[in-house]
C-alpha atoms as a PDB file:
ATOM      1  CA  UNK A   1     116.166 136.505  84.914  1.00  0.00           C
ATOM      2  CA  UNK A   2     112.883 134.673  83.451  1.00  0.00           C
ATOM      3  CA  UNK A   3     115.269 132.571  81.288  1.00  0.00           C
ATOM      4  CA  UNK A   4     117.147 131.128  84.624  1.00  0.00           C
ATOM      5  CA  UNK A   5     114.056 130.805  86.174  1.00  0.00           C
ATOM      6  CA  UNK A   6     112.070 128.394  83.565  1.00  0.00           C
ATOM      7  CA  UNK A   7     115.022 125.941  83.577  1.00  0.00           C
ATOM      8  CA  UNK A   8     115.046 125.609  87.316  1.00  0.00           C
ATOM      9  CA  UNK A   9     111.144 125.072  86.652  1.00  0.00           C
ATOM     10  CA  UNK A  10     111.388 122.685  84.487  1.00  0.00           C
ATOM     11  CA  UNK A  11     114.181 120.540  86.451  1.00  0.00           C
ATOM     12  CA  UNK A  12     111.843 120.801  89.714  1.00  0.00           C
ATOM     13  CA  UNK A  13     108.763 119.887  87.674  1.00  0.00           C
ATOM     14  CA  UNK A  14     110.515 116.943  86.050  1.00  0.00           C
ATOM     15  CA  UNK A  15     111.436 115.928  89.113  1.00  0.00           C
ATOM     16  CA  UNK A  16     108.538 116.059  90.879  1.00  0.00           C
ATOM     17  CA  UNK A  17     107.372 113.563  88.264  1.00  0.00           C
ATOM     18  CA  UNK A  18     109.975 111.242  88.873  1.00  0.00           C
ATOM     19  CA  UNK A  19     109.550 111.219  92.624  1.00  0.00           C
ATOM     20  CA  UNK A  20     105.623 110.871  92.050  1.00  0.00           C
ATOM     21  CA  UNK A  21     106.461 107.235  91.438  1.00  0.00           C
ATOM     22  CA  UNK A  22     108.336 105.552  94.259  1.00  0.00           C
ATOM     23  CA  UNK A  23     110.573 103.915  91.726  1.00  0.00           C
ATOM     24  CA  UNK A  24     111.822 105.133  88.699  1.00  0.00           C
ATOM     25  CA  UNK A  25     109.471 101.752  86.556  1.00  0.00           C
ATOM     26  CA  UNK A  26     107.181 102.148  84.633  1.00  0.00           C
ATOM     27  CA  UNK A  27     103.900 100.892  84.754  1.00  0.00           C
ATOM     28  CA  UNK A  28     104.803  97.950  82.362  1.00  0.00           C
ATOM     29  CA  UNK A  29     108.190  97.094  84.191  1.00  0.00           C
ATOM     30  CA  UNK A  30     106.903  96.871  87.514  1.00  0.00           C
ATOM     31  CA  UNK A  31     104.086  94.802  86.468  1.00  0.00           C
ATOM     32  CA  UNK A  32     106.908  92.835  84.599  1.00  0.00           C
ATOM     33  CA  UNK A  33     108.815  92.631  88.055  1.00  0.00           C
ATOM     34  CA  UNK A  34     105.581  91.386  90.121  1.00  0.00           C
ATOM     35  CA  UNK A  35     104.964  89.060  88.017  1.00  0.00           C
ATOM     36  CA  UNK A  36     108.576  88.049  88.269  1.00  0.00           C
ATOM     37  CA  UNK A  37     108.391  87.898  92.016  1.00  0.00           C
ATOM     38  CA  UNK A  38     105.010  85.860  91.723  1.00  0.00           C
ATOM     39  CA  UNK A  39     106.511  83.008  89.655  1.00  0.00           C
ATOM     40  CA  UNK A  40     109.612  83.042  91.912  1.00  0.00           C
ATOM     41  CA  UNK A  41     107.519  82.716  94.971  1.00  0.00           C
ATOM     42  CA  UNK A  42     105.322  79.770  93.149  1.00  0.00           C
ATOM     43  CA  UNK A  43     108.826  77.853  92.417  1.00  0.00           C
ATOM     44  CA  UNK A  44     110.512  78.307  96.043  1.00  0.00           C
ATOM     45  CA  UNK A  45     107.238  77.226  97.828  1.00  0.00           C
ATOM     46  CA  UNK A  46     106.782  80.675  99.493  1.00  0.00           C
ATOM     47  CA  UNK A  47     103.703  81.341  98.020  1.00  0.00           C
ATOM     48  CA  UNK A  48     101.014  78.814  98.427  1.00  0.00           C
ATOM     49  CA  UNK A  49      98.619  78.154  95.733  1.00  0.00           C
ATOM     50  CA  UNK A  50      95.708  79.736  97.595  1.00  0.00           C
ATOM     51  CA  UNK A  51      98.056  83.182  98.123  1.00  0.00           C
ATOM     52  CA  UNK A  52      99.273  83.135  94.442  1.00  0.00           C
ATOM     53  CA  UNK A  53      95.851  83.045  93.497  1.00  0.00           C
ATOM     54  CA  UNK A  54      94.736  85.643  95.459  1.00  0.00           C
ATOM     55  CA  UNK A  55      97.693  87.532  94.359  1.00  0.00           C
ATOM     56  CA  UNK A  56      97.276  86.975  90.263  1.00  0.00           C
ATOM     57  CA  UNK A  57      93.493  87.743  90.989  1.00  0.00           C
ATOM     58  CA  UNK A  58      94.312  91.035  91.575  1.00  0.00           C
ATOM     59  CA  UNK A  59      97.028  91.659  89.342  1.00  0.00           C
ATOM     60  CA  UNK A  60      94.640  90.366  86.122  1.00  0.00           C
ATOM     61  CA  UNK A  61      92.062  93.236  87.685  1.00  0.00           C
ATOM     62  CA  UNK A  62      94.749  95.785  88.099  1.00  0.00           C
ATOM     63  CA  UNK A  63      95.790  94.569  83.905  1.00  0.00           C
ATOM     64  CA  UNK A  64      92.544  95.233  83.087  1.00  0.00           C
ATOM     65  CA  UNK A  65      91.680  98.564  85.062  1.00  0.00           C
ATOM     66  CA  UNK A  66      94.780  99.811  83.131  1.00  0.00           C
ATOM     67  CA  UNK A  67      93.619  98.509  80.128  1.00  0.00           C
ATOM     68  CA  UNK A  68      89.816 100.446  80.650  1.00  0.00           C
ATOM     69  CA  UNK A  69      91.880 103.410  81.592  1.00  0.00           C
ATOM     70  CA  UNK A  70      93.572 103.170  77.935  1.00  0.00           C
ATOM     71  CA  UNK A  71      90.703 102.653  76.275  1.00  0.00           C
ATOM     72  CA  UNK A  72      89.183 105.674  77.599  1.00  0.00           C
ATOM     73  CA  UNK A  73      92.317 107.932  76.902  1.00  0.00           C
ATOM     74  CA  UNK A  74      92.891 106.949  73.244  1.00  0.00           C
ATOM     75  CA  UNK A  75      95.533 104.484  74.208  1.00  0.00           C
ATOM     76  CA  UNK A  76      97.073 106.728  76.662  1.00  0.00           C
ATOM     77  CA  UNK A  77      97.238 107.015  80.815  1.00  0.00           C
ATOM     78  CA  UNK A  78      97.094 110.408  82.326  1.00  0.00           C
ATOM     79  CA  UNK A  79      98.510 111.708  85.360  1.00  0.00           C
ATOM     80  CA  UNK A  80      96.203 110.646  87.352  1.00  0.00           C
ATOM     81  CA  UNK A  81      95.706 107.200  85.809  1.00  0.00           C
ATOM     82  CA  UNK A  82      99.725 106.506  86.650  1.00  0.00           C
ATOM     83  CA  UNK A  83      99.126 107.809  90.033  1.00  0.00           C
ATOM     84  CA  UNK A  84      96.337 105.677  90.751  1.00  0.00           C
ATOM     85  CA  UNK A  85      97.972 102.621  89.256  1.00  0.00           C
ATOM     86  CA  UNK A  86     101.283 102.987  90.423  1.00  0.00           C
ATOM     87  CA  UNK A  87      99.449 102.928  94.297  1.00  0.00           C
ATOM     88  CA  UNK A  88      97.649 100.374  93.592  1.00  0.00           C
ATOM     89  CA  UNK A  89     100.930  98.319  92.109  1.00  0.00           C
ATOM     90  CA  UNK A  90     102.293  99.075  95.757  1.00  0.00           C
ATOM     91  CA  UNK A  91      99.692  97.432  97.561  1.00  0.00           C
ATOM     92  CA  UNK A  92     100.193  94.390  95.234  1.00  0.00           C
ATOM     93  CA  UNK A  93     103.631  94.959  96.003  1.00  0.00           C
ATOM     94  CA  UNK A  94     103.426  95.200  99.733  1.00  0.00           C
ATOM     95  CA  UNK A  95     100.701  92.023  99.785  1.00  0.00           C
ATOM     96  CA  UNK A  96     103.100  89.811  97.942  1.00  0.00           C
ATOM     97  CA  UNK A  97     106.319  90.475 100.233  1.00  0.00           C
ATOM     98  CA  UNK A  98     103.631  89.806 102.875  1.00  0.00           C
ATOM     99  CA  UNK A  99     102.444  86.490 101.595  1.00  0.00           C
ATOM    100  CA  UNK A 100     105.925  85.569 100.459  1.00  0.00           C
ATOM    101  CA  UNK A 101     107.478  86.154 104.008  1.00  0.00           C
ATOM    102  CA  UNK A 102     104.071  84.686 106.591  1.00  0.00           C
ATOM    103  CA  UNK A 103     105.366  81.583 107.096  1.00  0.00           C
ATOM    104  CA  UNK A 104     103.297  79.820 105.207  1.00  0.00           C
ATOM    105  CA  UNK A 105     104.507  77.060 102.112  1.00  0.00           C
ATOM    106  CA  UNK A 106     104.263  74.917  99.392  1.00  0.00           C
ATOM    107  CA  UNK A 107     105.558  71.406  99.908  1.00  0.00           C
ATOM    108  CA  UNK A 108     108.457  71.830  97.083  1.00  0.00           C
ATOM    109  CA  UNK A 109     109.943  68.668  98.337  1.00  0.00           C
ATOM    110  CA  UNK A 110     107.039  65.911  98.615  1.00  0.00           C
ATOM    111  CA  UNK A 111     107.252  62.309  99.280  1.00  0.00           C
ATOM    112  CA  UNK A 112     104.255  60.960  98.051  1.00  0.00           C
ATOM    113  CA  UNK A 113     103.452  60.749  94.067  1.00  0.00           C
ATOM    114  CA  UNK A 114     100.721  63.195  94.598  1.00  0.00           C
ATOM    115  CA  UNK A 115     102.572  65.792  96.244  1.00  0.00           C
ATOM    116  CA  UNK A 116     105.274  65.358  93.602  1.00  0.00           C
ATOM    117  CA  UNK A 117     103.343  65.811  90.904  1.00  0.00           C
ATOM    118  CA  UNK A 118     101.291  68.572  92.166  1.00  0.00           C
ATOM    119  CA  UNK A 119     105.114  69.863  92.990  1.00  0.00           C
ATOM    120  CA  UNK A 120     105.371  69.297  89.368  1.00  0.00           C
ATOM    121  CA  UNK A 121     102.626  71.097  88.114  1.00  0.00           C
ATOM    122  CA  UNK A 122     103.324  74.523  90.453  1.00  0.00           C
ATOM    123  CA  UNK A 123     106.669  74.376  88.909  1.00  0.00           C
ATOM    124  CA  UNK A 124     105.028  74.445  85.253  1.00  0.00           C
ATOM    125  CA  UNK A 125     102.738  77.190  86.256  1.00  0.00           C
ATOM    126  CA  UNK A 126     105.842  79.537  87.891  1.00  0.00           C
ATOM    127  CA  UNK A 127     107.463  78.880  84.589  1.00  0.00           C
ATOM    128  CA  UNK A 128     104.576  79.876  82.889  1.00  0.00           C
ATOM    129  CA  UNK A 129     104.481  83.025  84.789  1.00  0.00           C
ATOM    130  CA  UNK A 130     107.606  84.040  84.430  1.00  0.00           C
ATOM    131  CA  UNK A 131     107.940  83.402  81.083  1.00  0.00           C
ATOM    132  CA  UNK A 132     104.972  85.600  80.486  1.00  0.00           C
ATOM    133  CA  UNK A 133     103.138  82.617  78.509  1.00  0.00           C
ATOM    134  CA  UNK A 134     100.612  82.212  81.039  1.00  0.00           C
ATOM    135  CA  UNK A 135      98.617  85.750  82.385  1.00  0.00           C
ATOM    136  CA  UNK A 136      98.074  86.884  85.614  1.00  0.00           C
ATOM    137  CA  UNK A 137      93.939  85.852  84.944  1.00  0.00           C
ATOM    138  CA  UNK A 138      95.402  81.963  83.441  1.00  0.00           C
ATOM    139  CA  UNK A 139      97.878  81.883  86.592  1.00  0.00           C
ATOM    140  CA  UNK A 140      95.176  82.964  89.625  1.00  0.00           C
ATOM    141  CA  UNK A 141      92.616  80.139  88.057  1.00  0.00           C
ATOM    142  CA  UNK A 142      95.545  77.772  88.202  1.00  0.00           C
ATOM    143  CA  UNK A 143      96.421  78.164  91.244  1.00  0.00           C
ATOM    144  CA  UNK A 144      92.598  78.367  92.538  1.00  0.00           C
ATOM    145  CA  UNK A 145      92.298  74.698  90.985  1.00  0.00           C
ATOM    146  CA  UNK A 146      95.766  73.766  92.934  1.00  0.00           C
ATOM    147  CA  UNK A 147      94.226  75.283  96.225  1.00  0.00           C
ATOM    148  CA  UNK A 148      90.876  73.602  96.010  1.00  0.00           C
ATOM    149  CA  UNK A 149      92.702  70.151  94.983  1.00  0.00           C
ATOM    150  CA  UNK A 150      95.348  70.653  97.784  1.00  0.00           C
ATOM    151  CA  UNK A 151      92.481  71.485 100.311  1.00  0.00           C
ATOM    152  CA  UNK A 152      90.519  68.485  99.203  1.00  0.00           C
ATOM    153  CA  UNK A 153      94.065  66.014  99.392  1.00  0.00           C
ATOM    154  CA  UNK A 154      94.415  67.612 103.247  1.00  0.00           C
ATOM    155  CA  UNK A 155      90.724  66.676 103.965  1.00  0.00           C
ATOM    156  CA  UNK A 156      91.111  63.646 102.567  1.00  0.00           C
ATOM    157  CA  UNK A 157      94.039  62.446 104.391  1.00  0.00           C
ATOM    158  CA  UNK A 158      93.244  64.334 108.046  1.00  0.00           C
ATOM    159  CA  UNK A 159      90.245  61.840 107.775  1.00  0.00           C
ATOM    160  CA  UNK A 160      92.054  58.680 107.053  1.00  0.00           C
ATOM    161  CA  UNK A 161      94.772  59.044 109.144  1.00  0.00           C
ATOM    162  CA  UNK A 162      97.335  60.748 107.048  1.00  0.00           C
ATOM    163  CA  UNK A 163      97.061  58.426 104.179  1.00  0.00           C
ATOM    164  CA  UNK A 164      95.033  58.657 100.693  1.00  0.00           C
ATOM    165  CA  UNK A 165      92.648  55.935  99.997  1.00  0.00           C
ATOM    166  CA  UNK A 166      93.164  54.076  96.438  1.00  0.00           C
ATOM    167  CA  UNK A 167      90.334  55.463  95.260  1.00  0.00           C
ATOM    168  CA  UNK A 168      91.270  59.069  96.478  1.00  0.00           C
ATOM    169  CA  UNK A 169      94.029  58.347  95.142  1.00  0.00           C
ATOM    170  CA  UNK A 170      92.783  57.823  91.916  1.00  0.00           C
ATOM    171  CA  UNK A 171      90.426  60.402  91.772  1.00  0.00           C
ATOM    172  CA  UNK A 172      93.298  63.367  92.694  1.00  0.00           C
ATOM    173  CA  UNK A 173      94.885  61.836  89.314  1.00  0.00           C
ATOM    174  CA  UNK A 174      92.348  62.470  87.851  1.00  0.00           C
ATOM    175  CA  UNK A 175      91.785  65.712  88.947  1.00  0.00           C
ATOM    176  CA  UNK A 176      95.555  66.634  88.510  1.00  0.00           C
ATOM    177  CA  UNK A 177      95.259  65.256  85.033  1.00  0.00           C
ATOM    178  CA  UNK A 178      92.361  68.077  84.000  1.00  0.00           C
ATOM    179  CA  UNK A 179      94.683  70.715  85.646  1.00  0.00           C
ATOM    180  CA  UNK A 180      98.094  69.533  83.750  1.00  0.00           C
ATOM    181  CA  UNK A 181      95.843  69.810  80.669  1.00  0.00           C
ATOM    182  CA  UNK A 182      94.805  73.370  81.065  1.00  0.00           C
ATOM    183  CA  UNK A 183      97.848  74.365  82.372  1.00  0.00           C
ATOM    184  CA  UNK A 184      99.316  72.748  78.734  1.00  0.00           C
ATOM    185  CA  UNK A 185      96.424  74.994  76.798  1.00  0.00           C
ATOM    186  CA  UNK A 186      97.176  78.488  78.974  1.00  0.00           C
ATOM    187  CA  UNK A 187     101.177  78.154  77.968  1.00  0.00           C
ATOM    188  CA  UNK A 188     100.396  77.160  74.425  1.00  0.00           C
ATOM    189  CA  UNK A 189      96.800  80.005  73.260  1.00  0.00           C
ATOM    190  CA  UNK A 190      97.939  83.235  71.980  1.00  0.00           C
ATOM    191  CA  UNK A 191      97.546  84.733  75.449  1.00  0.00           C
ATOM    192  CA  UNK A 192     100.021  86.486  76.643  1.00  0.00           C
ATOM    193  CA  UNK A 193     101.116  88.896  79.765  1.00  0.00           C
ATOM    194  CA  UNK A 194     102.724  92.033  78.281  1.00  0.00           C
ATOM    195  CA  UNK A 195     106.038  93.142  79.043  1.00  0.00           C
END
């Protein structure tokens, strides 16, 4: 009787730790898929560059919770270290289906020179993202640097009646230049967001 009972046991326990996690990912492939969903959301324009900051933000603080929680465990994550992280990949989850689906978006089909290359440059850093050459910490400063510059081109224009000065003009080249630099340097450093 004890010998039918520890199988059923075992089954029940096993799957209570399948069901524990809403899917049946790992830590690693989920993070693999967010990231996914990130640099799609970049490339169709339904994240804007202020959201997929905010987004990558906390996905380079969840990478490096997980990588504390490692450290402490020789290498490892306990029970309660999945559980923790795999709620905390929900939230992520649930806050990027939000700021994919608010109505908010990315020009992906500007016609100034400005907004193309800026168009441009949020298709390099999606790529980037997706490719895993650029990190979720690389990808939220990014995309801070795109926000502030795409605030500062709004500004610009709302006070000159929709149009860009030369000299605004100019000076968001410049600006755009720094930022197609670093996004060059974050693809190309030995950084890189684990599978």
């Amino acid at each position: 009787m004890a010998a039918m009972l520890m199988p059923a046991t075992a089954q029940s326990t096993g799957s209570a730790t399948t069901t524990n996690s809403p899917t049946s990912k790992t830590i690693n492939q989920r993070r693999e898929n967010q990231q996914d969903r990130i640099g799609q959301g970049i490339q169709s324009g339904q994240l804007t560059a202020g959201e997929a900051s905010k987004v990558e933000s906390k996905e380079s603080n969840l990478n490096k919770e997980e990588r504390l929680m490692r450290s402490e465990d020789n290498g490892k994550l306990t029970s309660a270290d999945k559980k923790a992280l795999t709620q905390q990949q929900n939230q992520l989850s649930k806050q990027i289906y939000k700021d994919k689906h608010n109505g908010a978006v990315q020009n992906t089909n500007p016609s100034s020179n400005v907004g193309q290359r800026a168009e441009n440059q949020q298709d390099r850093v999606a790529q980037g993202v997706k490719s895993g050459r650029l990190t979720a910490g690389e990808a939220a400063r990014l995309e801070q640097k795109e926000s502030n510059l795409n605030k500062r081109v709004s500004s610009d224009r709302k006070a000159n009646g929709g149009h860009l000065t030369q000299a605004e003009k100019a000076q968001v080249n410049r600006q755009q230049n720094k930022v197609s630099s670093q996004i060059y340097k974050d693809k190309h450093n030995s950084f890189r967001q684990k599978p």
